[in-house]
Protein backbone atom coordinates (compact mmCIF):
# COMPACT_ATOMS: atom_id res chain seq x y z
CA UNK A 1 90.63 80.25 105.68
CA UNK A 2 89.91 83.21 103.69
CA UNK A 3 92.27 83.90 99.96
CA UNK A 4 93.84 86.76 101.71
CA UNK A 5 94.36 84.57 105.24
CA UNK A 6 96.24 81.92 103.09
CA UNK A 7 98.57 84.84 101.39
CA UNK A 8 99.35 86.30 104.45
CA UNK A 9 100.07 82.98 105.90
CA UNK A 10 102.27 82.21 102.60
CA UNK A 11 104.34 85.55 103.51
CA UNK A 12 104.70 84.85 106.95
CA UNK A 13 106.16 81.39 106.29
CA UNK A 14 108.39 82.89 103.40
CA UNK A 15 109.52 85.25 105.55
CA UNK A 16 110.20 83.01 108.10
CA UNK A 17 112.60 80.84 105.64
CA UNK A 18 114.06 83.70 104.29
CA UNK A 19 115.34 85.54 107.23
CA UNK A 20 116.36 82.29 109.09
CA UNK A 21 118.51 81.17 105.54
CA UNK A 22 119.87 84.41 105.74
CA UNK A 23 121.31 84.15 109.14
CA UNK A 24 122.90 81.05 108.73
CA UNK A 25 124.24 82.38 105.90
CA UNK A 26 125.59 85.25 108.12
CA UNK A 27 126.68 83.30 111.02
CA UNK A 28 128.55 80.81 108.32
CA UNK A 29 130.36 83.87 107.04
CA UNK A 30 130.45 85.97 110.68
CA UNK A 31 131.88 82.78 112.78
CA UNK A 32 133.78 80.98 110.22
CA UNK A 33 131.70 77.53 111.49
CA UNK A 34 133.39 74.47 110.07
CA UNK A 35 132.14 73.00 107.01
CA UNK A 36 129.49 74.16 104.34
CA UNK A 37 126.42 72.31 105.42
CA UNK A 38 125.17 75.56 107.57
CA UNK A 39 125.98 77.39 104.44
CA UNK A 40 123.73 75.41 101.99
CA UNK A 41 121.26 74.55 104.23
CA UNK A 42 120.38 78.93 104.48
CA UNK A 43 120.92 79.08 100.81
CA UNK A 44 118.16 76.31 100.72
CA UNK A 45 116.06 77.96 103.07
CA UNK A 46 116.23 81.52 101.61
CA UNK A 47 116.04 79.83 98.04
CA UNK A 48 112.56 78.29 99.48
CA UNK A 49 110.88 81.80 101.08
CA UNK A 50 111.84 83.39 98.07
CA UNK A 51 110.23 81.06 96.27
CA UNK A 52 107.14 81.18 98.83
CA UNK A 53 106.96 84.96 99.04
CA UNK A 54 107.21 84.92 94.98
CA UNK A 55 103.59 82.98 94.97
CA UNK A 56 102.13 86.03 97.77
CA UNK A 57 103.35 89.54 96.45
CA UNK A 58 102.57 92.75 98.03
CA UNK A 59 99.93 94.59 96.00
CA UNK A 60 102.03 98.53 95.05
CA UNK A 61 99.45 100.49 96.94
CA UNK A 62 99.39 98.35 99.82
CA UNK A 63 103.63 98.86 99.93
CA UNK A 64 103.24 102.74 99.42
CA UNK A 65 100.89 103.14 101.71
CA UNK A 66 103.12 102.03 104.24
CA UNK A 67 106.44 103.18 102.85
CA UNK A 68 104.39 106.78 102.13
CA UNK A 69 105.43 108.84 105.26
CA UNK A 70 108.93 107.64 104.98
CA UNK A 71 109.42 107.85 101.52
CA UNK A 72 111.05 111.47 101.09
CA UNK A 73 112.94 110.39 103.97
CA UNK A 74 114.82 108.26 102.45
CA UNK A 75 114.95 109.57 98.91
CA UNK A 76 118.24 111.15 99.59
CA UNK A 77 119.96 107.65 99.84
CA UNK A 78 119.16 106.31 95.79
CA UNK A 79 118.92 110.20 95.05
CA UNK A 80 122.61 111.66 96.04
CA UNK A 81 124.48 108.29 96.75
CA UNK A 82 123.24 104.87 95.29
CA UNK A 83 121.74 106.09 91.76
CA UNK A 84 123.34 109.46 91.14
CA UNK A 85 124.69 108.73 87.99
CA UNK A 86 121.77 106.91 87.01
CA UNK A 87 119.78 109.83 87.52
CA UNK A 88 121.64 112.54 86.24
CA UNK A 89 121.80 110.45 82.90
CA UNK A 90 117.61 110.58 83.52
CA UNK A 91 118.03 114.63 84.19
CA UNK A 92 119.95 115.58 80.50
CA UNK A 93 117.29 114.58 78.20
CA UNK A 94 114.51 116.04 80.20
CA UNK A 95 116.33 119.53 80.00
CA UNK A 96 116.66 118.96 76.75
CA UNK A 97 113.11 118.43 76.01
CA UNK A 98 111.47 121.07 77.73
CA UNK A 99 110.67 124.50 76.74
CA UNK A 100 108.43 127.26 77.95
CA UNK A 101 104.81 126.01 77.64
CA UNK A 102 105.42 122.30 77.60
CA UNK A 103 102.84 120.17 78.65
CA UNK A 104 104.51 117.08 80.74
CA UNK A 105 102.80 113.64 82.00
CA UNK A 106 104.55 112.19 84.87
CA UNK A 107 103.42 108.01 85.38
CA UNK A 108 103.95 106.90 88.87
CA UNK A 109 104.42 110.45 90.43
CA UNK A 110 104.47 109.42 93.93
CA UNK A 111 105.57 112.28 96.19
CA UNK A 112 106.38 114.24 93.48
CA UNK A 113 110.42 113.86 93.06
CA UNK A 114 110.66 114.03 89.20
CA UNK A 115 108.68 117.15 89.52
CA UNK A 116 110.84 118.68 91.87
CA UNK A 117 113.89 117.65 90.23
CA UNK A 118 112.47 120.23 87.22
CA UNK A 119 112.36 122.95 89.71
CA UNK A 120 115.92 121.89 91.26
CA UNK A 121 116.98 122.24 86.93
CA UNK A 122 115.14 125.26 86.77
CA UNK A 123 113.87 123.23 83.84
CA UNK A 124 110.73 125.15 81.98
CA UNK A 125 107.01 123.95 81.65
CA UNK A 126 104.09 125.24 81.39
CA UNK A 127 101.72 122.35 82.73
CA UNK A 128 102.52 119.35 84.39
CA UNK A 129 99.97 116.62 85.61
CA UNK A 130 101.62 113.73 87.81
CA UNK A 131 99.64 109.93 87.94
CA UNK A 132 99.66 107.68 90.02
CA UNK A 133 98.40 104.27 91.85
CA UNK A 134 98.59 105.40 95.70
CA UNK A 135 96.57 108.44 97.53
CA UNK A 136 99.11 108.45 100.18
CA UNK A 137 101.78 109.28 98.24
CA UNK A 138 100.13 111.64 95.94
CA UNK A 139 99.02 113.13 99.27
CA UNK A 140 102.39 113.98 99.97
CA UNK A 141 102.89 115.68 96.33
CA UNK A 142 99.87 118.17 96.99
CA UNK A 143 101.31 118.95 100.61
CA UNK A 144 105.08 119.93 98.77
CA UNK A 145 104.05 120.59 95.49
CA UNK A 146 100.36 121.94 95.30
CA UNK A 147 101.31 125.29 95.13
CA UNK A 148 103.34 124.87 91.96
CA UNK A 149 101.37 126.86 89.33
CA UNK A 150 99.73 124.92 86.53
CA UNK A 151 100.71 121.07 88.56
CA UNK A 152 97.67 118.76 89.24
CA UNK A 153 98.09 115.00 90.82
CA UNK A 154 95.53 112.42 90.22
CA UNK A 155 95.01 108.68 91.28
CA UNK A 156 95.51 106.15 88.36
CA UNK A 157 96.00 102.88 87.41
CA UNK A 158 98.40 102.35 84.94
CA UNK A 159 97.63 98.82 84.37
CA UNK A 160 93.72 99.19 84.06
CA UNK A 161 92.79 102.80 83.46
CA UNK A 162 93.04 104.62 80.30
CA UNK A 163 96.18 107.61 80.63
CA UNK A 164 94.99 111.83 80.29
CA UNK A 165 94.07 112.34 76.97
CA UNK A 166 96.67 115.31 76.24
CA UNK A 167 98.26 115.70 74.17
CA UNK A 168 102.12 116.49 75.74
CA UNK A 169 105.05 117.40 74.96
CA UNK A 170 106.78 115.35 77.62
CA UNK A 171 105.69 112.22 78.97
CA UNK A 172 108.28 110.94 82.21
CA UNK A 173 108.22 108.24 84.58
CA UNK A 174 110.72 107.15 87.38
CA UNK A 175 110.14 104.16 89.30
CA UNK A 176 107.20 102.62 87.79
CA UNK A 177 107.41 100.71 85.09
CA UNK A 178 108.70 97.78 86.80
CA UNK A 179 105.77 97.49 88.85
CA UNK A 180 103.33 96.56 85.39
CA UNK A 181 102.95 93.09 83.57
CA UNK A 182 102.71 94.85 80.35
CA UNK A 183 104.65 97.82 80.64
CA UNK A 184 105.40 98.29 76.89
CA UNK A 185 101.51 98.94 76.78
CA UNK A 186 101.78 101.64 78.68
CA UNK A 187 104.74 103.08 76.56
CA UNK A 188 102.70 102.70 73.55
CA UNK A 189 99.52 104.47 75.48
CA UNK A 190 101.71 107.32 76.25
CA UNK A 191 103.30 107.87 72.94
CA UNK A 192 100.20 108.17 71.04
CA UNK A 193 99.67 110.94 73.52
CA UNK A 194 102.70 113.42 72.26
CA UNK A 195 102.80 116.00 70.16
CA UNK A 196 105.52 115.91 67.12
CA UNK A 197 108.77 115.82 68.20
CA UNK A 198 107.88 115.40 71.50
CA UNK A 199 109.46 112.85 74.06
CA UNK A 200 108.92 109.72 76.31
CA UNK A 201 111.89 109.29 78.79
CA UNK A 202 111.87 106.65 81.61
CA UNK A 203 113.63 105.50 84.34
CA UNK A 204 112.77 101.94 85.76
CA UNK A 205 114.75 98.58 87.12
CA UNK A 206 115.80 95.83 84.85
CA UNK A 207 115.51 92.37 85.03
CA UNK A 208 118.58 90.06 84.39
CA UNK A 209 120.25 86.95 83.01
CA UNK A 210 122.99 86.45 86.15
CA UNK A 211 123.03 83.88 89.10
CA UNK A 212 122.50 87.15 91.03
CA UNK A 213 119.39 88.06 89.09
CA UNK A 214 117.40 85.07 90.62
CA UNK A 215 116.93 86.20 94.30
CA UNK A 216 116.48 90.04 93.30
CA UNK A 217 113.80 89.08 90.94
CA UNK A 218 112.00 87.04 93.09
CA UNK A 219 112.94 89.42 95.56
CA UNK A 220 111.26 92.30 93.89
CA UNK A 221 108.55 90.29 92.89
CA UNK A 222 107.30 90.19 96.34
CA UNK A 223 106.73 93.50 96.08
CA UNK A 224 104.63 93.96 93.26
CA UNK A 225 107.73 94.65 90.66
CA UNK A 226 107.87 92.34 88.24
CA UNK A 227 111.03 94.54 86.61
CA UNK A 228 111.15 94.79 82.48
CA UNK A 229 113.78 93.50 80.51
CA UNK A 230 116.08 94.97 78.49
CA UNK A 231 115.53 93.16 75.28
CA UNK A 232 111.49 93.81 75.30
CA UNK A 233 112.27 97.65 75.78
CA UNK A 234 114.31 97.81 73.18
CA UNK A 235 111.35 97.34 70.64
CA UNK A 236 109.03 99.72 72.05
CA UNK A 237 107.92 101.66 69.18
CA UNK A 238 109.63 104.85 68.87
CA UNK A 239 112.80 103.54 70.42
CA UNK A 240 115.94 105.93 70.50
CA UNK A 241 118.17 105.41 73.02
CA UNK A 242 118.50 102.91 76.68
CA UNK A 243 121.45 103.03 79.14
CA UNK A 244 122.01 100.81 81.73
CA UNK A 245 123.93 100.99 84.87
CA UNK A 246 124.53 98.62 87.78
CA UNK A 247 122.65 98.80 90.98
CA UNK A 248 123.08 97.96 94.53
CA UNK A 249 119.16 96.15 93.60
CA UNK A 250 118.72 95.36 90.16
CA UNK A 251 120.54 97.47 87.49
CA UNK A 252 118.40 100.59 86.22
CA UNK A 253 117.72 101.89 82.53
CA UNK A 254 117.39 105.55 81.18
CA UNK A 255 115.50 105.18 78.16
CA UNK A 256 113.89 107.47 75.53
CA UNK A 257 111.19 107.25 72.91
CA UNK A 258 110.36 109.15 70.22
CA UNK A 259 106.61 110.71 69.32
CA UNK A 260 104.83 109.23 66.42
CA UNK A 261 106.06 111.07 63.09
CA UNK A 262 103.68 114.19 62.04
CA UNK A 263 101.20 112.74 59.23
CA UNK A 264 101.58 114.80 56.57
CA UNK A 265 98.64 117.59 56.03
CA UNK A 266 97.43 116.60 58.96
């Protein structure tokens, strides 16, 4: 059997003992079934396909090409209900940072939502150039967004390809980070990119030290999203600020970072 015959054959059987631990976890809790053995024996089996699926993930633009057509769809529900506060915290220091003329970097675009959430602000720019992994998703932002004056989307890798030279006065990214090994690469990549005074400021999932991070992290894992954790963004260069707040998932982090200070002369 081919590499990717045995990975899809590792899914299928993690999948297999994870939704089958998860209904006897159900039924234990649904029908109130004497004793716990039902009970540990699902926690054993979902335990196990997590564990399986954790050895197969889903490669990103395999998930988004899938999830693509959907996507804005279902924005709405971590948009206006289960990360509202999350992202209005993500919302402040972007206003804050732009001005007429900025030049912004968006990493991990997809369909385009941080970009619309500056036209929602009636935030200022003057160019903005959105990145990202999938075409079907940055198919979607040139279908809503292509008309935007000075906007452009283009296919990148953030954890191969080398980031738009710039410079900017803005560099933003929802959603992505968790998805890279090395995401404080990528951080460093973009600074160097910004003008004085100008801005990094992210929005990405957090790992975590709780009996309830093990599942979501393996969890998440399947899906290419590694998450970052909180200690290892805290000493990105240029660090100013991170907030955390609890998710229905893993919790999320607004963070900034500041541009490299203006050499003198220069």
């Amino acid at each position: 059997m081919s590499r990717s015959g045995d990975r899809r054959l590792v899914r299928l059987a993690g999948g297999i003992f994870l939704a089958d631990g998860l209904l006897r976890i159900a039924g234990r809790a649904a029908f109130r079934a004497k004793g716990t053995r039902n009970q540990w024996l699902g926690a054993a089996e979902s335990a196990l396909g997590l564990v399986l699926l954790d050895r197969a993930p889903v490669e990103p633009e395999s998930l988004y090409r899938v999830v693509a057509p959907v996507y804005d769809r279902l924005s709405p529900i971590w948009r206006d209900w289960l990360y509202r506060d999350a992202l209005r915290a993500f919302d402040a220091p972007i206003v804050s940072a732009l001005r007429p003329g900025a030049d912004v970097l968006d990493l991990g675009c997809g369909t385009g939502a941080v970009l619309e959430r500056f036209l929602a602000l009636n935030a200022p720019f003057g160019t903005y150039t959105g990145v990202d992994l999938s075409p079907a998703m940055l198919a979607r932002a040139w279908a809503k967004l292509g008309h935007v004056p000075s906007t452009r989307f283009e296919r990148l890798d953030l954890r191969t390809e080398r980031l738009p030279d710039g410079p900017f006065d803005l560099v933003v990214s929802a959603w992505a980070l968790e998805h890279l090994s090395k995401p404080g690469a990528v951080v460093a990549a973009a600074r160097a990119r910004l003008r004085p005074g100008g801005r990094l400021v992210l929005f990405f999932e957090l790992d975590g030290h709780s009996v309830r991070a093990w599942p979501l992290r393996r969890l998440w894992r399947l899906f290419g999203a590694p998450l970052v954790r909180e200690p290892e963004a805290r000493t990105w260069p240029g660090f100013v600020s991170l907030r955390r707040f609890p998710g229905v998932g893993p919790d999320v982090a607004v963070a900034t970072i500041a541009a490299e200070p203006a050499v003198a002369g220069a």
